[in-house]
Protein backbone atom coordinates (compact mmCIF):
# COMPACT_ATOMS: atom_id res chain seq x y z
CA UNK A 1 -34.88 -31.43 -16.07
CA UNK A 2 -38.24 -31.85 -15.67
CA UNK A 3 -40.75 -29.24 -14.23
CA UNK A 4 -43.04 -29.99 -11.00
CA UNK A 5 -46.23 -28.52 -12.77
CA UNK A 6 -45.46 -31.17 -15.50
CA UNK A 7 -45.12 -34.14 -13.65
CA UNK A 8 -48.43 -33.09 -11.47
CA UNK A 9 -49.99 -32.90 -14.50
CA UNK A 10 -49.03 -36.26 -15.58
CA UNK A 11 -49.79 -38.04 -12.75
CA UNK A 12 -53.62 -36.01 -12.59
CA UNK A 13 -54.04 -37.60 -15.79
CA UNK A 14 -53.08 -40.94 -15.26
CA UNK A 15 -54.95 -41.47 -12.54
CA UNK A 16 -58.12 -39.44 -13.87
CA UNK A 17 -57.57 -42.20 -16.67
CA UNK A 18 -57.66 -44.93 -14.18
CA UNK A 19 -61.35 -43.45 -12.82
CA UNK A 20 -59.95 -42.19 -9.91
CA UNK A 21 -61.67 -39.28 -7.62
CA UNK A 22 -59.96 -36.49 -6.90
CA UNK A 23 -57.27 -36.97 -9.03
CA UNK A 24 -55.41 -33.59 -8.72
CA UNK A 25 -55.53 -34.18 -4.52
CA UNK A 26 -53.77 -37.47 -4.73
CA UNK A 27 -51.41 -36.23 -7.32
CA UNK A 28 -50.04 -33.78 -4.98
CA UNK A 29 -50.31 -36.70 -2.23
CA UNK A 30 -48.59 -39.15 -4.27
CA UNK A 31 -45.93 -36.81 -5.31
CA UNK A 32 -45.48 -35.58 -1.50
CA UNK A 33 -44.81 -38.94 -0.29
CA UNK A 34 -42.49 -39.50 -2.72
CA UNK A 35 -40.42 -36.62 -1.99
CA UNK A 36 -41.23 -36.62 2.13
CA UNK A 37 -42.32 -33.41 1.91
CA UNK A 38 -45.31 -31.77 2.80
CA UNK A 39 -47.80 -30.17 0.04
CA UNK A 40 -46.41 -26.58 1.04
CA UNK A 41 -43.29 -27.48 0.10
CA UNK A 42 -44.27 -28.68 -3.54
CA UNK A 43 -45.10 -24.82 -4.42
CA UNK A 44 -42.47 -23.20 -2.22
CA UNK A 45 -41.14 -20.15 -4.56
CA UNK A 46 -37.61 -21.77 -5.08
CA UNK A 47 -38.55 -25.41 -6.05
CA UNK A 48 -35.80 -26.27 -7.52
CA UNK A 49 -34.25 -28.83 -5.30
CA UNK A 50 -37.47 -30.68 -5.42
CA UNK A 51 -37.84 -30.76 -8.97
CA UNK A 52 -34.12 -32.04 -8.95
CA UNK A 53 -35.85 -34.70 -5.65
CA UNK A 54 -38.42 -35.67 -8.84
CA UNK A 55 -35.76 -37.02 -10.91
CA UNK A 56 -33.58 -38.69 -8.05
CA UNK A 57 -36.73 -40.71 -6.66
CA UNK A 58 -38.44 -41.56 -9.88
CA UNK A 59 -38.35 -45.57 -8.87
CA UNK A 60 -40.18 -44.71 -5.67
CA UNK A 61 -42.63 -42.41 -7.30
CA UNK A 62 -43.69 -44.51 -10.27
CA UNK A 63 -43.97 -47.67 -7.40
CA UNK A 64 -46.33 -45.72 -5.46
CA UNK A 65 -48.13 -44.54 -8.72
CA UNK A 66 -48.61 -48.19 -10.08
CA UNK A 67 -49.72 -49.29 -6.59
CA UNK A 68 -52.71 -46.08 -6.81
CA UNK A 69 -53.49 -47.46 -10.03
CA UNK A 70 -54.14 -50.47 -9.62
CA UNK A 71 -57.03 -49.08 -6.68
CA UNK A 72 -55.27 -49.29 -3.84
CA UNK A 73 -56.31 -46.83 -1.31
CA UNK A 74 -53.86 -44.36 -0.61
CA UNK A 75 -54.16 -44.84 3.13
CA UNK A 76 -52.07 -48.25 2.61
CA UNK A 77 -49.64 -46.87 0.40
CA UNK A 78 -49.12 -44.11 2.73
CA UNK A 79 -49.49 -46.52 5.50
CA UNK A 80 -51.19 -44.18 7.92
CA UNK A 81 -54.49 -41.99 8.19
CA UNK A 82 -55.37 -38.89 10.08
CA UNK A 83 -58.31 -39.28 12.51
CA UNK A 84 -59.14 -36.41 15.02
CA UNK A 85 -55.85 -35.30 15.13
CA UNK A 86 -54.17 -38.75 15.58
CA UNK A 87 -51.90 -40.22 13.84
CA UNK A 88 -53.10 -43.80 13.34
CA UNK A 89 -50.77 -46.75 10.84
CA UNK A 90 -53.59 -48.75 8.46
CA UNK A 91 -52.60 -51.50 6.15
CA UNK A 92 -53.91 -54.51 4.69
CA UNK A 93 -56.66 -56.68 7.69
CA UNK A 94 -57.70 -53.18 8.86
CA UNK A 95 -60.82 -51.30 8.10
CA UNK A 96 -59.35 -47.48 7.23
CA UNK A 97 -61.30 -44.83 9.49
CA UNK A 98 -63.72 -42.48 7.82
CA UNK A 99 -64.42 -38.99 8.24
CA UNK A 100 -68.30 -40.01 9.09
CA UNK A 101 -66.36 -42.13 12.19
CA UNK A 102 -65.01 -39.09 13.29
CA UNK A 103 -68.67 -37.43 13.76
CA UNK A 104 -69.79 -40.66 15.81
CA UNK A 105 -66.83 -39.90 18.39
CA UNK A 106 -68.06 -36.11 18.72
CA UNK A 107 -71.07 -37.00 19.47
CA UNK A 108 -70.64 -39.59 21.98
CA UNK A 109 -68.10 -37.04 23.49
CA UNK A 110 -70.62 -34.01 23.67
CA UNK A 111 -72.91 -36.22 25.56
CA UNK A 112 -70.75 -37.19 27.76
CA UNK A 113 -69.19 -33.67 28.58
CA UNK A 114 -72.82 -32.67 28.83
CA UNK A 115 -73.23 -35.78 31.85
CA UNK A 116 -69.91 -34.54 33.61
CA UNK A 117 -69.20 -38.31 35.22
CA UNK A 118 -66.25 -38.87 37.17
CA UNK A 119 -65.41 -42.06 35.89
CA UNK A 120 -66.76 -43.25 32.62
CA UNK A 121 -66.01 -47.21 31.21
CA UNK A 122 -66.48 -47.16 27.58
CA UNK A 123 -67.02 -50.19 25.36
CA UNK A 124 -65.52 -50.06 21.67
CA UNK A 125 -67.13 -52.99 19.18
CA UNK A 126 -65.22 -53.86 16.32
CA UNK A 127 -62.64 -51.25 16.56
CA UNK A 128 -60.69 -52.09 13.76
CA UNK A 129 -57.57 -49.72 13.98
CA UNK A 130 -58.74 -48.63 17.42
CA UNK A 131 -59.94 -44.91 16.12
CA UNK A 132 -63.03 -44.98 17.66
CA UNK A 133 -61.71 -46.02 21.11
CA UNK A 134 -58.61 -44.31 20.71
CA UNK A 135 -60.53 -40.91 20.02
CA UNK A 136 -62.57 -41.47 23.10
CA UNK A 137 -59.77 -42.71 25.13
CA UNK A 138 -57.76 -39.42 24.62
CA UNK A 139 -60.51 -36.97 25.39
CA UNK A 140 -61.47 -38.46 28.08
CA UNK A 141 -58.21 -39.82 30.10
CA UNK A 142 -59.50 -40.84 33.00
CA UNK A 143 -61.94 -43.01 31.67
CA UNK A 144 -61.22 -46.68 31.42
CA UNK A 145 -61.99 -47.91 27.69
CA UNK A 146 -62.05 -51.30 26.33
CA UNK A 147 -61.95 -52.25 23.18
CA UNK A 148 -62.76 -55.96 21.06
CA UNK A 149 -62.22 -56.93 17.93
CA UNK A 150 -62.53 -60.61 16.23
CA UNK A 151 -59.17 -59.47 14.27
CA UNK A 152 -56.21 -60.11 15.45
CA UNK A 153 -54.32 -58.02 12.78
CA UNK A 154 -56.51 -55.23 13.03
CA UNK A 155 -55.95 -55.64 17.17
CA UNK A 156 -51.74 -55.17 16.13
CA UNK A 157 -52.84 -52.20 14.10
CA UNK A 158 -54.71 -50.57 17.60
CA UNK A 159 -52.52 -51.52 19.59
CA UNK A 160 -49.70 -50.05 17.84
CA UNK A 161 -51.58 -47.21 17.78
CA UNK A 162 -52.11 -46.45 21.53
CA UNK A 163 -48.05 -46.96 22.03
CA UNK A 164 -47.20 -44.45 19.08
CA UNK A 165 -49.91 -41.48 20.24
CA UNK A 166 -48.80 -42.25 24.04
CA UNK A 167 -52.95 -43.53 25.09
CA UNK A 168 -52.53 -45.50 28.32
CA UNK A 169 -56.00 -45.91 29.53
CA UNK A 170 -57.35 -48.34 26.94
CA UNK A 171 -57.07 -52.18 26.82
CA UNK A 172 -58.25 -54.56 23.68
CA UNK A 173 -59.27 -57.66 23.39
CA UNK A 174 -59.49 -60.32 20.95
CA UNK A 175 -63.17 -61.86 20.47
CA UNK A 176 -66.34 -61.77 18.96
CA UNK A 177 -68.41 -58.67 20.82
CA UNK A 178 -69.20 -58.88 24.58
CA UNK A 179 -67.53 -62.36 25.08
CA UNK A 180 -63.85 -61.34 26.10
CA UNK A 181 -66.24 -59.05 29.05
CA UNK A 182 -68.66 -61.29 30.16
CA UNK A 183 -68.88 -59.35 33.72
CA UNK A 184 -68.20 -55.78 33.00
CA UNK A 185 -71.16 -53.18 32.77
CA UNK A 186 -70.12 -50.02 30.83
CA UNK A 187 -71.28 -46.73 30.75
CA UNK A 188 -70.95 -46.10 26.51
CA UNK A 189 -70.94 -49.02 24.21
CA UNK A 190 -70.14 -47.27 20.77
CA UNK A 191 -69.64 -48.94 17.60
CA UNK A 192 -69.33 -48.77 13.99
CA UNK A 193 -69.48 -52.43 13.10
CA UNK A 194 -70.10 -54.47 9.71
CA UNK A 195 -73.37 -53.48 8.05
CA UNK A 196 -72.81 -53.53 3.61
CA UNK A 197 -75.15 -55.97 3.07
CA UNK A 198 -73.62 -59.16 2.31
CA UNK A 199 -75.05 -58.78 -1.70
CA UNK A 200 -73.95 -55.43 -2.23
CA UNK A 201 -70.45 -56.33 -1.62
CA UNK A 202 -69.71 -56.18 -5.13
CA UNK A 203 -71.02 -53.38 -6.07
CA UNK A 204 -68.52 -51.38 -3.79
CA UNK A 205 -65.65 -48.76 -4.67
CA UNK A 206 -62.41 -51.04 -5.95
CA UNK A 207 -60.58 -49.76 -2.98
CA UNK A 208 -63.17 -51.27 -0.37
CA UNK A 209 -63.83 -54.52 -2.57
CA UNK A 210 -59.91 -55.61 -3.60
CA UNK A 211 -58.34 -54.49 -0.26
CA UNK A 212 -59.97 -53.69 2.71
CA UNK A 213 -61.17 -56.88 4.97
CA UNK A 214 -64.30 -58.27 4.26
CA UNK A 215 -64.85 -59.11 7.96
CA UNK A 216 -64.94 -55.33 8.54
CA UNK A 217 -67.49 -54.89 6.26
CA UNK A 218 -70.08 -58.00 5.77
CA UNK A 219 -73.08 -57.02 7.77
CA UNK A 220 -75.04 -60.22 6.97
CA UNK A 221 -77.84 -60.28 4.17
CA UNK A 222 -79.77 -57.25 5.57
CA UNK A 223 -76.76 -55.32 7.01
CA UNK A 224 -78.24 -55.96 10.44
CA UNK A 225 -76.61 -59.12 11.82
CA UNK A 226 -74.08 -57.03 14.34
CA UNK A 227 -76.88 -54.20 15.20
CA UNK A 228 -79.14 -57.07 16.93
CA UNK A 229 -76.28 -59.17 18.20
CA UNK A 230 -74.95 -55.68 19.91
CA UNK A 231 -78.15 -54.63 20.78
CA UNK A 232 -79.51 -57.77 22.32
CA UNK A 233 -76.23 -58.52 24.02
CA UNK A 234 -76.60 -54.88 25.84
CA UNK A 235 -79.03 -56.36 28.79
CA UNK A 236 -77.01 -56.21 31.73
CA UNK A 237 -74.37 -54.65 30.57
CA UNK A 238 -75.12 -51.24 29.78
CA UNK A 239 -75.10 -49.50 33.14
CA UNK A 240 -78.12 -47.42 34.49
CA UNK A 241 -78.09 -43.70 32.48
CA UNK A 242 -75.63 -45.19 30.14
CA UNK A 243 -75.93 -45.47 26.08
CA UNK A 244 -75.11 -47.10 22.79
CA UNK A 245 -73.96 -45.31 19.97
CA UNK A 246 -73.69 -46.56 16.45
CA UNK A 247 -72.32 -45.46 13.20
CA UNK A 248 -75.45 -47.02 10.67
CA UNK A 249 -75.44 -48.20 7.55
CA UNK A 250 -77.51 -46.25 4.46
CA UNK A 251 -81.22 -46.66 4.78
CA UNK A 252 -80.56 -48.68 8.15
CA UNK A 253 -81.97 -46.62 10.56
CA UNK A 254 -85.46 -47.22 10.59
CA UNK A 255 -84.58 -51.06 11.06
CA UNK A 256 -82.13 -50.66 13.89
CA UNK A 257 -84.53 -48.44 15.93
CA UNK A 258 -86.92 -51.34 15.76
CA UNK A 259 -84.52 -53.56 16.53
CA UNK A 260 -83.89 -51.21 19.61
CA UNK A 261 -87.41 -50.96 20.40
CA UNK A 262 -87.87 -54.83 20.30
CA UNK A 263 -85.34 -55.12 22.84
CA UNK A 264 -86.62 -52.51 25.48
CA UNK A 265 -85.57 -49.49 24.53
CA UNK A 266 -87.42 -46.33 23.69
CA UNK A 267 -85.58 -43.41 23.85
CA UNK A 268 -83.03 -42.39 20.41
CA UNK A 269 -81.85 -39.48 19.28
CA UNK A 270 -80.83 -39.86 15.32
CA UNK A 271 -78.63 -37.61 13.96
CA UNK A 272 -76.98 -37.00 10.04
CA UNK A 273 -73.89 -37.02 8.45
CA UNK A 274 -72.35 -34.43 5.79
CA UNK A 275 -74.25 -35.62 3.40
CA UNK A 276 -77.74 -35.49 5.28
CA UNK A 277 -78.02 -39.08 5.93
CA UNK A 278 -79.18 -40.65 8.44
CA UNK A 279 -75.84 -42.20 9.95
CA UNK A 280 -76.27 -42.30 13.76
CA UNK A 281 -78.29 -43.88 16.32
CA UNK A 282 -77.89 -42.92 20.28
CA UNK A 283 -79.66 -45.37 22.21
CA UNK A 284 -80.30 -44.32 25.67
CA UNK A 285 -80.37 -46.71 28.27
């Protein structure tokens, strides 16, 4: 029979092999979804039965293994990611939500808190697997949100994921940007579009590169194409008082404040991410 702390220990090394981060985290992962348990489980006192559950779903657990190998991101094996305590599915044609997205939605949401409107109508660009709008949505549920994306998988993916975490106050739209809205004035447009330069593509993790949609990701040649088409495309349809807020690109921000500036604006607060970069922009209307 084999023992748990063995076959961890197997699978850490295989995938530290591979060059894989955090190998001993998605060991336990890997070997959790397996089993459909949770990590608790895996070190219960009386483990028995699960070491037994390692024999009986070997096929399963070597499948998923050869899928993490070959740099799949674990997201899409597991076929669903945490974000702000949702439960969102992700899967090949959508962007997977970062822990960096989840900052942009707290701030947006402690500004708003802080304005105390009655009615809010919020504006999600590129939302990809809806997080961003779906986050929003929930914490604010009388607010009417809308949210676009060019992708009609990723737009599946979303919409899915209002239905399974019960959001009702949120419609999406297929289309480039501002073009499925062409009358509506919002009070937030937030967005955390495309900005990897178009040449740096390449030099991305495996995971990003082999398997996540280039559409989510291609910024253009500077990274800036969506920042000025957003930005530009905000006359007369960001409301009085309202803002934009952006998740930004590394070393972007200097560029998409001038961008800002060009366009009439003068007031921004920047703010960091966990690792002290500068990652957001709120543009104040």
């Amino acid at each position: 029979m084999i023992r748990l702390v063995d076959k961890l220990r197997e699978i850490t090394t295989r995938l530290r092999n591979a060059g894989i981060k955090d190998e001993a985290k998605e060991a336990e992962a890997l070997l959790c979804l397996a089993l459909s348990v949770n990590k608790s489980a895996l070190y219960c006192r009386d483990f028995g039965e699960i070491v037994d559950n390692v024999n009986s779903s070997t096929h399963k657990l070597d499948s998923l293994i050869t899928r993490r190998l070959a740099r799949q991101p674990f997201q899409y094996i597991a076929g669903e990611t945490e974000f702000l305590g949702l439960s969102l599915a992700v899967g090949a044609g959508v962007l997977i939500p970062r822990p960096e997205t989840e900052l942009l939605v707290e701030i947006v949401a402690t500004i708003l808190k802080r304005a105390n409107k009655p009615t809010l109508n919020v504006l999600d660009l590129c939302t990809g697997s809806g997080c961003i709008a779906l986050a929003l949505a929930k914490q604010f549920p009388a607010a009417v949100v809308h949210a676009v994306d060019i992708s009609e998988t990723a737009l599946r993916y979303a919409a899915a994921n209002a239905e399974a975490n019960n959001i009702k106050n949120i419609t999406f739209y297929t289309g480039c940007l501002y073009d499925p809205l062409q009358t509506h004035t919002f009070d937030v447009i937030v967005s955390n579009p495309p900005y990897i330069k178009t040449g740096d593509l390449t030099l991305l993790e495996p995971e990003i590169r082999l398997y996540e949609p280039v559409e989510a990701l291609d910024g253009g040649p500077d990274g800036l194409h969506f920042y000025k088409k957003i930005i530009t495309g905000a006359a007369g349809r960001l409301s009085e008082g309202g803002i934009m807020a952006f998740e930004l690109g590394d070393t972007l921000a200097a560029q998409v404040m001038e961008i800002a500036r060009e366009a009439g604006y003068s007031k921004f607060t920047l703010k960091s991410d966990y690792s002290s970069t500068e990652r957001f922009l709120v543009i104040n209307g």
